[in-house]
C-alpha atoms as a PDB file:
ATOM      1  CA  UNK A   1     -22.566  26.047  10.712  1.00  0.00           C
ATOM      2  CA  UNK A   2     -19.765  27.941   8.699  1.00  0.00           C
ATOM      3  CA  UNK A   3     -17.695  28.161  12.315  1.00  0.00           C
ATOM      4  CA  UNK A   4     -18.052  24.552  12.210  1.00  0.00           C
ATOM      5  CA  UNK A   5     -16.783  23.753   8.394  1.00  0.00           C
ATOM      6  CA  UNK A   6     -13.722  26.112   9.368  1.00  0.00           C
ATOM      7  CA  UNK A   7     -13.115  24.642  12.343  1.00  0.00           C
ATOM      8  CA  UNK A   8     -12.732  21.327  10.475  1.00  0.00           C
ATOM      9  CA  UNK A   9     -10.653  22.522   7.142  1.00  0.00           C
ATOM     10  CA  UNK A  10      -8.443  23.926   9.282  1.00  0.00           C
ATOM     11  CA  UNK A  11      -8.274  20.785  11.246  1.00  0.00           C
ATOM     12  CA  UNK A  12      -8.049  18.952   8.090  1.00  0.00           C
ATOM     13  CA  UNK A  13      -5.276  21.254   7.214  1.00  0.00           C
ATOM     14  CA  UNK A  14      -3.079  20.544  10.250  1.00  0.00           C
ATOM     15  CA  UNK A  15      -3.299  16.474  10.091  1.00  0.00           C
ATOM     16  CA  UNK A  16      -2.392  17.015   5.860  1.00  0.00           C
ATOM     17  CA  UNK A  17       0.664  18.898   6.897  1.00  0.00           C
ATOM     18  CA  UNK A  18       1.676  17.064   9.729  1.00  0.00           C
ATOM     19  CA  UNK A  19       1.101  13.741   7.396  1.00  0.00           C
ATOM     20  CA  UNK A  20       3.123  15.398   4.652  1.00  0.00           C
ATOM     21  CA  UNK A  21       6.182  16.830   7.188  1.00  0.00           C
ATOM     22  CA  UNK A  22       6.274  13.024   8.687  1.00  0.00           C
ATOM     23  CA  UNK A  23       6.244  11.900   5.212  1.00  0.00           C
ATOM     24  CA  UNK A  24       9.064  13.851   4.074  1.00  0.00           C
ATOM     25  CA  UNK A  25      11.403  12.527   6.951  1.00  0.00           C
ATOM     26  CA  UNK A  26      10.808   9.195   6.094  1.00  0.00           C
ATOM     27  CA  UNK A  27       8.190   8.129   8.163  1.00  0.00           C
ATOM     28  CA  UNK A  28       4.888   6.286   7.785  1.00  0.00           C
ATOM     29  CA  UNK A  29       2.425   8.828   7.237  1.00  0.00           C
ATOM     30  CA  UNK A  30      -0.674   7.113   7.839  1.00  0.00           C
ATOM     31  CA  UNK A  31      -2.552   7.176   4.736  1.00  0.00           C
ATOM     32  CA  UNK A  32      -4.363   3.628   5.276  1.00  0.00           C
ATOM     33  CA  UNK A  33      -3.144   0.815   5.805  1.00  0.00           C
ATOM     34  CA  UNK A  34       0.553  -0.522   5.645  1.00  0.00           C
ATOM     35  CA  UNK A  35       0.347  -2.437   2.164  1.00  0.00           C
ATOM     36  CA  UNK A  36       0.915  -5.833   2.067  1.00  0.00           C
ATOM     37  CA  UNK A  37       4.160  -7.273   3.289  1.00  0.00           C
ATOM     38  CA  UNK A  38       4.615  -4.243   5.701  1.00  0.00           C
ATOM     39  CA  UNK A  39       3.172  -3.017   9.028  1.00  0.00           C
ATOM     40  CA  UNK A  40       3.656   0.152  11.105  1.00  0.00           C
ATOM     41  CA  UNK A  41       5.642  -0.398  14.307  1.00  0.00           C
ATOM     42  CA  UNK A  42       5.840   2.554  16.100  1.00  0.00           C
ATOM     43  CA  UNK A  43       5.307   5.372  13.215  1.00  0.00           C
ATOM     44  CA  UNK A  44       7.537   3.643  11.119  1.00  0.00           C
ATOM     45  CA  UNK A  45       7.284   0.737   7.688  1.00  0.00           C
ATOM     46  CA  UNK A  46       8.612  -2.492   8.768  1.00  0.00           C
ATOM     47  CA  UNK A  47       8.601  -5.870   6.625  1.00  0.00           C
ATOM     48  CA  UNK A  48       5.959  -8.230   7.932  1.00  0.00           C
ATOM     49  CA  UNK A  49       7.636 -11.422   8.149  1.00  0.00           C
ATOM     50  CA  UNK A  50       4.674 -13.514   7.660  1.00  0.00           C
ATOM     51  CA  UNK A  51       3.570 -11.502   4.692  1.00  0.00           C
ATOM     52  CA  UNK A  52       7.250 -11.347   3.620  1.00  0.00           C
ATOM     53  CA  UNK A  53       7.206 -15.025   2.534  1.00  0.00           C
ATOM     54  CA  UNK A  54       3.645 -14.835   0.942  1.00  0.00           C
ATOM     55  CA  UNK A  55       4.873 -12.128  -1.341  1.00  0.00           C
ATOM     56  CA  UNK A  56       8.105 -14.202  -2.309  1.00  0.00           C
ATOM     57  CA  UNK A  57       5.900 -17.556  -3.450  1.00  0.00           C
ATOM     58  CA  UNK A  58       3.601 -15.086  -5.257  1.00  0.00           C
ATOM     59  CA  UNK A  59       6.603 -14.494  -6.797  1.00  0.00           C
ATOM     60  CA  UNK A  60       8.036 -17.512  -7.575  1.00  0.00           C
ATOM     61  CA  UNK A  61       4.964 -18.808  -8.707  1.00  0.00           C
ATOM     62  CA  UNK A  62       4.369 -15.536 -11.639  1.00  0.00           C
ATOM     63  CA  UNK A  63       7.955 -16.197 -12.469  1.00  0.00           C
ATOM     64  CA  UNK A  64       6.809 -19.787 -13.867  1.00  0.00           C
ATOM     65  CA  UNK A  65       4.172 -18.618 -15.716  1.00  0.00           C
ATOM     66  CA  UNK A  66       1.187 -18.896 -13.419  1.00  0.00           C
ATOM     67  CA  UNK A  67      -1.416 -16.430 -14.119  1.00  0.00           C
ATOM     68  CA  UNK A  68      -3.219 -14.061 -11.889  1.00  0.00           C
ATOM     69  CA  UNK A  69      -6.091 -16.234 -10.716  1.00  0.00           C
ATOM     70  CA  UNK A  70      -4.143 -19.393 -10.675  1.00  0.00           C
ATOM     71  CA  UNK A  71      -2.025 -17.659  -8.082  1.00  0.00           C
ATOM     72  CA  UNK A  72      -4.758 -16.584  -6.291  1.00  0.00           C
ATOM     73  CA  UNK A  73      -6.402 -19.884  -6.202  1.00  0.00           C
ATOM     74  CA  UNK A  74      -3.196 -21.703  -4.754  1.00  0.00           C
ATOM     75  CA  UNK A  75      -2.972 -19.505  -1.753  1.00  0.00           C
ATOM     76  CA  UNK A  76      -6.752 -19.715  -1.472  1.00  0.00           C
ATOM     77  CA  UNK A  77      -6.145 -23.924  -1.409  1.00  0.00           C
ATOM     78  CA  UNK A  78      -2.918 -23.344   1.004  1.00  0.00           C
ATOM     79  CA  UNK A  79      -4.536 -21.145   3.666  1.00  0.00           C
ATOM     80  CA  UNK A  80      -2.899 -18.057   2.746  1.00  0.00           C
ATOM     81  CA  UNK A  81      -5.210 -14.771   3.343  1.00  0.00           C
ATOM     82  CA  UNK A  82      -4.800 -11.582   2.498  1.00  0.00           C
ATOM     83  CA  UNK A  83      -3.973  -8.693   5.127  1.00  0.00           C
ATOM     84  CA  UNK A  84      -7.430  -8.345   6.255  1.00  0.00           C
ATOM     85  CA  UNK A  85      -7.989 -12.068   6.379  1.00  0.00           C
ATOM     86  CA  UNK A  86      -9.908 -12.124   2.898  1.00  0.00           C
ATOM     87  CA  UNK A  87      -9.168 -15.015  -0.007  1.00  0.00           C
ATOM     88  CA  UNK A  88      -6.735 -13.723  -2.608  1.00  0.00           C
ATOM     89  CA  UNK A  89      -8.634 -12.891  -5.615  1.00  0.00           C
ATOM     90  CA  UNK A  90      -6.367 -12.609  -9.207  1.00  0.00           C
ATOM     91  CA  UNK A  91      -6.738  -8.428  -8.234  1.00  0.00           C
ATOM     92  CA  UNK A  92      -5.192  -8.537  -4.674  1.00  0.00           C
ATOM     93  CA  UNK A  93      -2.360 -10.916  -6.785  1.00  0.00           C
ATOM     94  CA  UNK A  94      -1.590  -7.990  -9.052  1.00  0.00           C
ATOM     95  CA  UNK A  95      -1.677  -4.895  -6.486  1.00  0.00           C
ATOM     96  CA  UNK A  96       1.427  -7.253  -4.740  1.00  0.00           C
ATOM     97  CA  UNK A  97       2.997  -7.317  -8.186  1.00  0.00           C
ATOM     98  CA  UNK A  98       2.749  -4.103  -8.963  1.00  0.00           C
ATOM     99  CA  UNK A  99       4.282  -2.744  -6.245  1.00  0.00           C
ATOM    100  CA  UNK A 100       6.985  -5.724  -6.317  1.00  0.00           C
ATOM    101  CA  UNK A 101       7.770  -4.475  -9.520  1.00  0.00           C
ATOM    102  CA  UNK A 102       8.005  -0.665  -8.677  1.00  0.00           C
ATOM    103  CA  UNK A 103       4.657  -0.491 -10.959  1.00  0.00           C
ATOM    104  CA  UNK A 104       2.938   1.445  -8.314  1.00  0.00           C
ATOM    105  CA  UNK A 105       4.109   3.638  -5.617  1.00  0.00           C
ATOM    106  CA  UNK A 106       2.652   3.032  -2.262  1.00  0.00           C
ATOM    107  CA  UNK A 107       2.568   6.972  -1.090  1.00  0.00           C
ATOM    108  CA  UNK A 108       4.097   9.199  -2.449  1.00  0.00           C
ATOM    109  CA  UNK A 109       6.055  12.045  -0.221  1.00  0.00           C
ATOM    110  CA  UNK A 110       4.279  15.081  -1.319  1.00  0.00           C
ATOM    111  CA  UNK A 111       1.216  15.925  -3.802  1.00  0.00           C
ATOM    112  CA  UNK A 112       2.697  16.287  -7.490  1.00  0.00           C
ATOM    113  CA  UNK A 113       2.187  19.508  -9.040  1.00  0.00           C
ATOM    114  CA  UNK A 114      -0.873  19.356 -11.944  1.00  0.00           C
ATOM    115  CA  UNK A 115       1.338  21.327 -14.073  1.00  0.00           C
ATOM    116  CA  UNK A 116       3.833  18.781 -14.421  1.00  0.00           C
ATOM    117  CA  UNK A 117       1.845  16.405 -15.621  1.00  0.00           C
ATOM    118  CA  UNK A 118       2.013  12.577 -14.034  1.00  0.00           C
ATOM    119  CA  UNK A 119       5.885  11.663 -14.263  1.00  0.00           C
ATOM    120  CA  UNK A 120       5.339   7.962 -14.146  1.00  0.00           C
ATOM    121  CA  UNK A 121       4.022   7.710 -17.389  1.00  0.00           C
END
């Protein structure tokens, strides 16, 4: 059994460092899913047209005041769907906001050193 748990940390190793050394050139890395508004076309982030446009009326619509779920429920009542084909709930509205507004990094290129401390504070 311990040949086997080495056999898979080092295996583990390799796909973190080829993740990290794809990161670090600028390509997608793989770490889930594209978020919202993007999609992985050959190793790389593209813009999701589609997704594009949903992310520019949840836009529009915070911009006049709208809140969270009321944004939510008009792309519920329009058809929209989220990337897995779920209905927007006021959470999935503010994960698209948040990274609209540069309030939360998608993936970052490499793990940040503890001993800095978290730099987007």
């Amino acid at each position: 059994m311990a040949a086997e748990e080495l056999e898979r940390d080092s295996l583990i190793e390799r796909l973190n460092r080829g993740r990290q050394a794809k990161a670090t050139m600028g390509g997608y890395a793989g770490y889930g899913s594209p978020a919202f508004g993007q999609r992985a076309l050959n190793g790389e982030l593209v813009d999701d047209p589609q997704e594009q446009h949903v992310i520019e009326l949840i836009r529009r619509h915070h911009k006049s005041g709208k809140s969270l779920q009321q944004i939510a429920n008009w792309l519920n009542h329009h058809g929209y769907t989220t990337k897995r084909g779920q209905q927007w709930k006021r959470i999935s509205v503010k994960r698209v906001l948040d990274r609209l507004y540069g309030r939360t990094p998608r993936v970052s290129s490499l793990p940040q050193n503890p001993s800095q401390g978290n730099l987007n504070q």
